[in-house]
Protein backbone atom coordinates (compact mmCIF):
# COMPACT_ATOMS: atom_id res chain seq x y z
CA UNK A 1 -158.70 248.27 -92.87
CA UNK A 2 -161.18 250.87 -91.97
CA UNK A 3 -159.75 254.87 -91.56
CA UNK A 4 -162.99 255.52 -89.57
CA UNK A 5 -162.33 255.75 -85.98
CA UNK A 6 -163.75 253.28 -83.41
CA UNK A 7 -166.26 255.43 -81.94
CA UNK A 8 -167.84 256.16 -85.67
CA UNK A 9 -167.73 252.71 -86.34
CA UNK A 10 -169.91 251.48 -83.22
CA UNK A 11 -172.18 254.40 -83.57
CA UNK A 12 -172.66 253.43 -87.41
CA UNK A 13 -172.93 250.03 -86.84
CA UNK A 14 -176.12 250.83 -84.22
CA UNK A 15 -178.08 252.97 -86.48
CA UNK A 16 -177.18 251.25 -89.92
CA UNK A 17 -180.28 249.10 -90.15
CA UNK A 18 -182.57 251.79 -88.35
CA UNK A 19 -181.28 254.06 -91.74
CA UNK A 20 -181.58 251.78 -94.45
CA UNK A 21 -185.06 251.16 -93.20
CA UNK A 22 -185.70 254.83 -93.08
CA UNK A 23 -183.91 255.14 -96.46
CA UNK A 24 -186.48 252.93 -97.91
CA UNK A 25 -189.27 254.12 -96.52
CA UNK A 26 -188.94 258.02 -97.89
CA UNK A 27 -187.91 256.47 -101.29
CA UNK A 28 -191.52 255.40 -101.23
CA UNK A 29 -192.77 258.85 -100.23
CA UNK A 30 -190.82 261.55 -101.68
CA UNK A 31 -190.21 261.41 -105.85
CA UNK A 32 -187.04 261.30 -107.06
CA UNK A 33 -187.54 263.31 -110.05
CA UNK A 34 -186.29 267.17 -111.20
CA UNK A 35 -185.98 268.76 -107.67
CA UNK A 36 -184.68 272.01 -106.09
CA UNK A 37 -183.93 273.51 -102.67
CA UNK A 38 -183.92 276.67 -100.68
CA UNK A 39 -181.79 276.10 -97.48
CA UNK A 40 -182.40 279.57 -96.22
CA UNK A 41 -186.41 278.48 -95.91
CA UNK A 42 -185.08 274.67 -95.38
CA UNK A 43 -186.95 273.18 -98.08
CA UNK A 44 -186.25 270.83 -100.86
CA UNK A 45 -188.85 270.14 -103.49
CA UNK A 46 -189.13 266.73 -105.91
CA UNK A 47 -192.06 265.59 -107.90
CA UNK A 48 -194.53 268.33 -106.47
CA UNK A 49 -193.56 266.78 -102.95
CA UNK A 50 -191.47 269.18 -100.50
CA UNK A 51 -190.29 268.29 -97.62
CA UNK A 52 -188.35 270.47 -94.51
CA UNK A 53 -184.75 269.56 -94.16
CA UNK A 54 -181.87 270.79 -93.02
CA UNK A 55 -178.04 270.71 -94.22
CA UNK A 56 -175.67 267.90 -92.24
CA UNK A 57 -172.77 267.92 -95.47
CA UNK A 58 -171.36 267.89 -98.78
CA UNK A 59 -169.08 265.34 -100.60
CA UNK A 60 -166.53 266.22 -102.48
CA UNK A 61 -165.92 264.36 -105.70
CA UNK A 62 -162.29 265.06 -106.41
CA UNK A 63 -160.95 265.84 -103.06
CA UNK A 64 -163.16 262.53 -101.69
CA UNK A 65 -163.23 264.71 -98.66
CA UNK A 66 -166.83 265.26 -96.50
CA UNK A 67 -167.37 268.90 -95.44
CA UNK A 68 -169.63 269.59 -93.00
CA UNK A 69 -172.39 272.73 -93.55
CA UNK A 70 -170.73 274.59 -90.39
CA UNK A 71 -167.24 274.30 -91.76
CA UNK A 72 -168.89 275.22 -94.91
CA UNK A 73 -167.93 279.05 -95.45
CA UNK A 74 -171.00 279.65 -97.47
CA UNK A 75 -173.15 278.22 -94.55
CA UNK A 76 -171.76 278.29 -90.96
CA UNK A 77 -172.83 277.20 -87.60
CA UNK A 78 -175.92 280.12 -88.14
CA UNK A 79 -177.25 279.23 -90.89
CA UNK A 80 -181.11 278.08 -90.96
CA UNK A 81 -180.49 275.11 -92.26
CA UNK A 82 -177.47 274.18 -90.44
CA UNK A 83 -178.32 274.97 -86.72
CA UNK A 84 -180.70 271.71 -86.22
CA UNK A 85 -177.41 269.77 -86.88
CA UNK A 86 -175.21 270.60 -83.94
CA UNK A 87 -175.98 268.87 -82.15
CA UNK A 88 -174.13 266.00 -84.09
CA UNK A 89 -170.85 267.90 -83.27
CA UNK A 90 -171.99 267.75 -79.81
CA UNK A 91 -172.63 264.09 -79.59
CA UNK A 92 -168.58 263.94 -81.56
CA UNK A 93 -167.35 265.88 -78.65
CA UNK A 94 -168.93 263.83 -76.11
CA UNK A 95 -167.97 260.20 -76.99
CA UNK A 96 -164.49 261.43 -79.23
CA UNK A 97 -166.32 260.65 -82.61
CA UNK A 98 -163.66 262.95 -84.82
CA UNK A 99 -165.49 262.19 -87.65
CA UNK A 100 -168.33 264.36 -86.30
CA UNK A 101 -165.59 266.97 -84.79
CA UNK A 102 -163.85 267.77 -87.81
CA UNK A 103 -164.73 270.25 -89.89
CA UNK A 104 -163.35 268.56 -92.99
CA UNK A 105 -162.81 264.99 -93.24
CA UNK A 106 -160.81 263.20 -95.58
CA UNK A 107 -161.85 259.66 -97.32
CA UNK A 108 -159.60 259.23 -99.60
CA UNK A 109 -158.67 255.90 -98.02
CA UNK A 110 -161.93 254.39 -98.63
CA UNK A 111 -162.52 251.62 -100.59
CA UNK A 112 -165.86 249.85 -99.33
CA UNK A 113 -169.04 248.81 -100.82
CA UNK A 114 -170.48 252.06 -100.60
CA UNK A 115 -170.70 254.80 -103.17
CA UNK A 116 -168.12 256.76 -100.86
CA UNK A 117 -167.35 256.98 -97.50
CA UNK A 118 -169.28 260.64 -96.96
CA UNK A 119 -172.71 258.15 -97.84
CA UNK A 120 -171.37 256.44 -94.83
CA UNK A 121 -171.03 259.84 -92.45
CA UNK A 122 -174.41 261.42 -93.82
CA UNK A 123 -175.88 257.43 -92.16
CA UNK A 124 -174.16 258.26 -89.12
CA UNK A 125 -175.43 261.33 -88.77
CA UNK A 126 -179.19 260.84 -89.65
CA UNK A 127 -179.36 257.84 -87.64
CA UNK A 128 -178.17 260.62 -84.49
CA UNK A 129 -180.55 263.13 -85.36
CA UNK A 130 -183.78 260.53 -85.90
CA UNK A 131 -186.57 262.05 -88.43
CA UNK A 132 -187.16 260.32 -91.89
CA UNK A 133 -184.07 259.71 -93.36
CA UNK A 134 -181.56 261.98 -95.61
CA UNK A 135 -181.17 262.85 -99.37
CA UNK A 136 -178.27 263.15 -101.44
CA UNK A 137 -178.64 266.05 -103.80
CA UNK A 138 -175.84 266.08 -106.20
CA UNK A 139 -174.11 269.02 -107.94
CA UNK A 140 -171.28 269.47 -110.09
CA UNK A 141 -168.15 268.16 -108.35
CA UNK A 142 -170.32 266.16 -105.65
CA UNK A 143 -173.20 265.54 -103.67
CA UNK A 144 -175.10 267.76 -100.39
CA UNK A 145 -176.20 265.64 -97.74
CA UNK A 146 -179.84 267.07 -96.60
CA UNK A 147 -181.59 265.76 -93.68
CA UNK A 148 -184.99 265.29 -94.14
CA UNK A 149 -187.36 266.03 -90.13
CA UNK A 150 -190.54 266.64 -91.97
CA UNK A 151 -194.19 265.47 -90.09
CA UNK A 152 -195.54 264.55 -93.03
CA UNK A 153 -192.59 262.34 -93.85
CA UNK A 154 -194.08 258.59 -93.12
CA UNK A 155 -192.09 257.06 -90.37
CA UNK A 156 -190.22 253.49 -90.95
CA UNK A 157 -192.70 250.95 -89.24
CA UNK A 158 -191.74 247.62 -87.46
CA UNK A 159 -191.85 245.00 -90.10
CA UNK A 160 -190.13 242.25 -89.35
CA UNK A 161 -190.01 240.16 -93.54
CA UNK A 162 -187.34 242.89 -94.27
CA UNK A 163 -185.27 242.71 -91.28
CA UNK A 164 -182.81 239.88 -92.49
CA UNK A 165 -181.85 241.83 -95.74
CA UNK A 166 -181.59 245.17 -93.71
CA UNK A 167 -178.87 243.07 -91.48
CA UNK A 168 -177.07 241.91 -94.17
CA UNK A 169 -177.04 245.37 -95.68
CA UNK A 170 -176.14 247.08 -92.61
CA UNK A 171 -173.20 244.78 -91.59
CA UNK A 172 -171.44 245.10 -95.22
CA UNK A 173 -171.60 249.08 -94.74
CA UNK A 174 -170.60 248.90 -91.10
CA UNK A 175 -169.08 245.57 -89.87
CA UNK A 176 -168.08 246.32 -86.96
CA UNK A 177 -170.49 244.38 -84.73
CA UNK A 178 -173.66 242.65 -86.53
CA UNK A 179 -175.46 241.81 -83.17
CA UNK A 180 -175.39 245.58 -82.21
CA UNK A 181 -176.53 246.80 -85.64
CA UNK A 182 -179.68 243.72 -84.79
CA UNK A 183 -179.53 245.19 -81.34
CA UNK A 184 -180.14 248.88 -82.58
CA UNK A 185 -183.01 248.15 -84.74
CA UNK A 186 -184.88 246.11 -82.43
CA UNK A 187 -184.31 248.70 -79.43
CA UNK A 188 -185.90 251.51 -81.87
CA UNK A 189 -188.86 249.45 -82.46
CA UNK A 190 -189.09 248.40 -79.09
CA UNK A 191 -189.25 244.68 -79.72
CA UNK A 192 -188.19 242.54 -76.79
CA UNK A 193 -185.18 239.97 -76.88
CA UNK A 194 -182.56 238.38 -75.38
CA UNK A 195 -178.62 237.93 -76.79
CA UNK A 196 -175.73 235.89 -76.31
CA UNK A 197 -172.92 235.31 -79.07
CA UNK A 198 -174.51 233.12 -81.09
CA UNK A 199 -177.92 234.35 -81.35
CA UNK A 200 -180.12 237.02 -80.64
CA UNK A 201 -183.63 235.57 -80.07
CA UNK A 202 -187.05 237.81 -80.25
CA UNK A 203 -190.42 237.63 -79.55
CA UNK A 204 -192.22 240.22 -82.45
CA UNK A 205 -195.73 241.48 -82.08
CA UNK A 206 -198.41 239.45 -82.84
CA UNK A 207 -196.53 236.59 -81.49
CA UNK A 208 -193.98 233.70 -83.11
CA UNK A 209 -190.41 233.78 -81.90
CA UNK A 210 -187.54 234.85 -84.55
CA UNK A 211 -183.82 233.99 -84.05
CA UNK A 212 -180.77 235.56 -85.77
CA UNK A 213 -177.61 233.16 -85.71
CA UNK A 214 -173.79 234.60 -85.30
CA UNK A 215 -170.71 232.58 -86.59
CA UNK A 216 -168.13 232.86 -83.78
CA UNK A 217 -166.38 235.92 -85.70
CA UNK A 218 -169.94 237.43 -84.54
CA UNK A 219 -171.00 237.64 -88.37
CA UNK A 220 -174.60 237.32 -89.46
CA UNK A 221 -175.32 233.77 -90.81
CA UNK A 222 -178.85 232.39 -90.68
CA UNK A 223 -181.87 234.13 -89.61
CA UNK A 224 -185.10 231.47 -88.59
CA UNK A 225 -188.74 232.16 -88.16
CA UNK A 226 -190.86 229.97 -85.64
CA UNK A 227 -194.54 231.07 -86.63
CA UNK A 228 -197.27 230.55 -84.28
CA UNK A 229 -198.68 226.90 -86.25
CA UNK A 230 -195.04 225.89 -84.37
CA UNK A 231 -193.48 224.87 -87.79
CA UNK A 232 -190.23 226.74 -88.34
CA UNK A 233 -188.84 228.72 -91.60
CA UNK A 234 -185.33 229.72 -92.49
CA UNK A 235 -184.53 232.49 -93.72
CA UNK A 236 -180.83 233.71 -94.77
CA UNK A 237 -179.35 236.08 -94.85
C-alpha cells in the first residue's frame, strides 16, 4: 500500500508519462559523463554541455528521507537556485499535497519499482514546474534532485510509437489511474480524444485513429493503431 498521499498520487499519475518522455529526451541532449555544478550561478556542467537548473531536493541514502532545498539549511527559501521552486510548495498548499508541504519527508515505507521513492517526488515536481526534465546528481550518502529550465534544452515532441511503453512505464511508477496518466500526456501535446472506461480513443496528427484499452480495474491492457490504408495494428503494452 502506497504512504504517498492521494493528492501526490493523482498529481503523479498526470505528469508521469509527460516526465519519462522528458526524461528521455534530455538523456539524448545532455552527456552523462564527469559533471559539476554551481547552484549559486544555477548551472550544472556534463560532457562540455551546461545547462541552467535550479535545486527542487536531495535524497537521503540512509535516512531514505527527501529533503527539500528550502528546508535545506545550507540553501533556504533565498537561495538562487531554490527560489524558481516555490512555487511547488505553493501548488502543496493549494490542493493539500503534504508531500510538497513538508520540509522533510520520510520514505522509508517504500518499496516500489523505483530506485526510491524521492525519484518519485523529484517526477512530481518537474512535471509541476514544466521545462526539460530533472537530473539526479549523486553524492556521498545520496542523490540532489536538479531541475533542468534551460532554452537550449530540446523539448519532448509529440511522437506517438513511444507512447504505449511510456504508459506502461508511467502506470508501474504511479498506478493510481492509467487513463489520467494517458489523459495528461495527450492534453500536453494537445492531441484530441475522447474517454470512457474502457478506452480512450485519439485522433493524432497526420491522421489514423489510435485506441488505448482499460481492463475494468482501469489498468492499461492493449493499445491498437488504425493507420490511414484502414488496416489495423496492435500494439501492447
Amino acid at each position: 500500500m502506497s504512504g504517498f498521499s492521494p493528492a501526490f498520487e493523482r498529481l503523479g499519475a498526470a505528469q508521469a508519462a509527460v516526465v519519462l518522455q522528458r526524461q528521455e529526451t534530455l538523456a539524448e541532449f545532455l552527456p552523462r559523463e564527469d559533471w559539476s555544478a554551481d547552484l549559486t550561478a544555477r548551472t550544472y556542467a556534463s560532457g562540455g554541455v551546461t545547462v541552467r537548473v535550479s535545486l527542487l531536493g536531495s535524497y537521503a541514502a540512509r535516512e531514505r528521507t527527501w529533503l527539500w532545498g528550502w528546508a535545506n539549511p545550507q540553501f533556504g527559501a533565498a537561495h538562487p537556485a531554490v527560489g524558481p521552486t516555490l512555487v511547488i510548495r505553493t501548488l502543496g498548499e493549494r490542493l493539500g499535497i503534504t508531500e510538497f508541504t513538508t520540509p522533510e519527508v520520510d520514505l522509508s515505507w517504500y518499496e516500489g519499482p523505483a530506485g526510491h521513492g524521492g525519484e518519485l517526488i523529484a517526477m512530481a515536481a518537474g512535471g509541476v514546474l514544466g521545462g526539460a526534465g530533472y537530473i539526479g546528481a549523486g553524492y556521498e550518502g545520496g542523490s540532489a534532485y536538479l531541475h533542468v529550465d534551460d532554452p537550449q534544452a530540446p523539448p519532448a515532441v509529440w511522437d506517438p510509437i513511444p507512447l504505449p511503453r511510456l504508459l506502461s512505464n508511467a502506470a508501474s511508477l504511479f498506478p493510481h489511474e492509467p487513463r489520467l496518466t494517458l489523459a495528461g500526456f495527450l492534453s500536453h501535446h494537445r492531441v484530441p480524444y475522447r474517454q470512457t472506461d474502457a478506452l480512450t480513443e485519439l485522433r493524432p496528427p497526420g491522421g489514423g485513429t489510435a485506441r488505448a484499452h482499460f481492463d475494468g480495474l482501469g489498468r492499461f491492457i492493449d493499445w491498437e493503431w488504425v493507420v490511414l490504408s484502414g488496416s489495423a495494428l496492435g500494439v501492447g503494452p
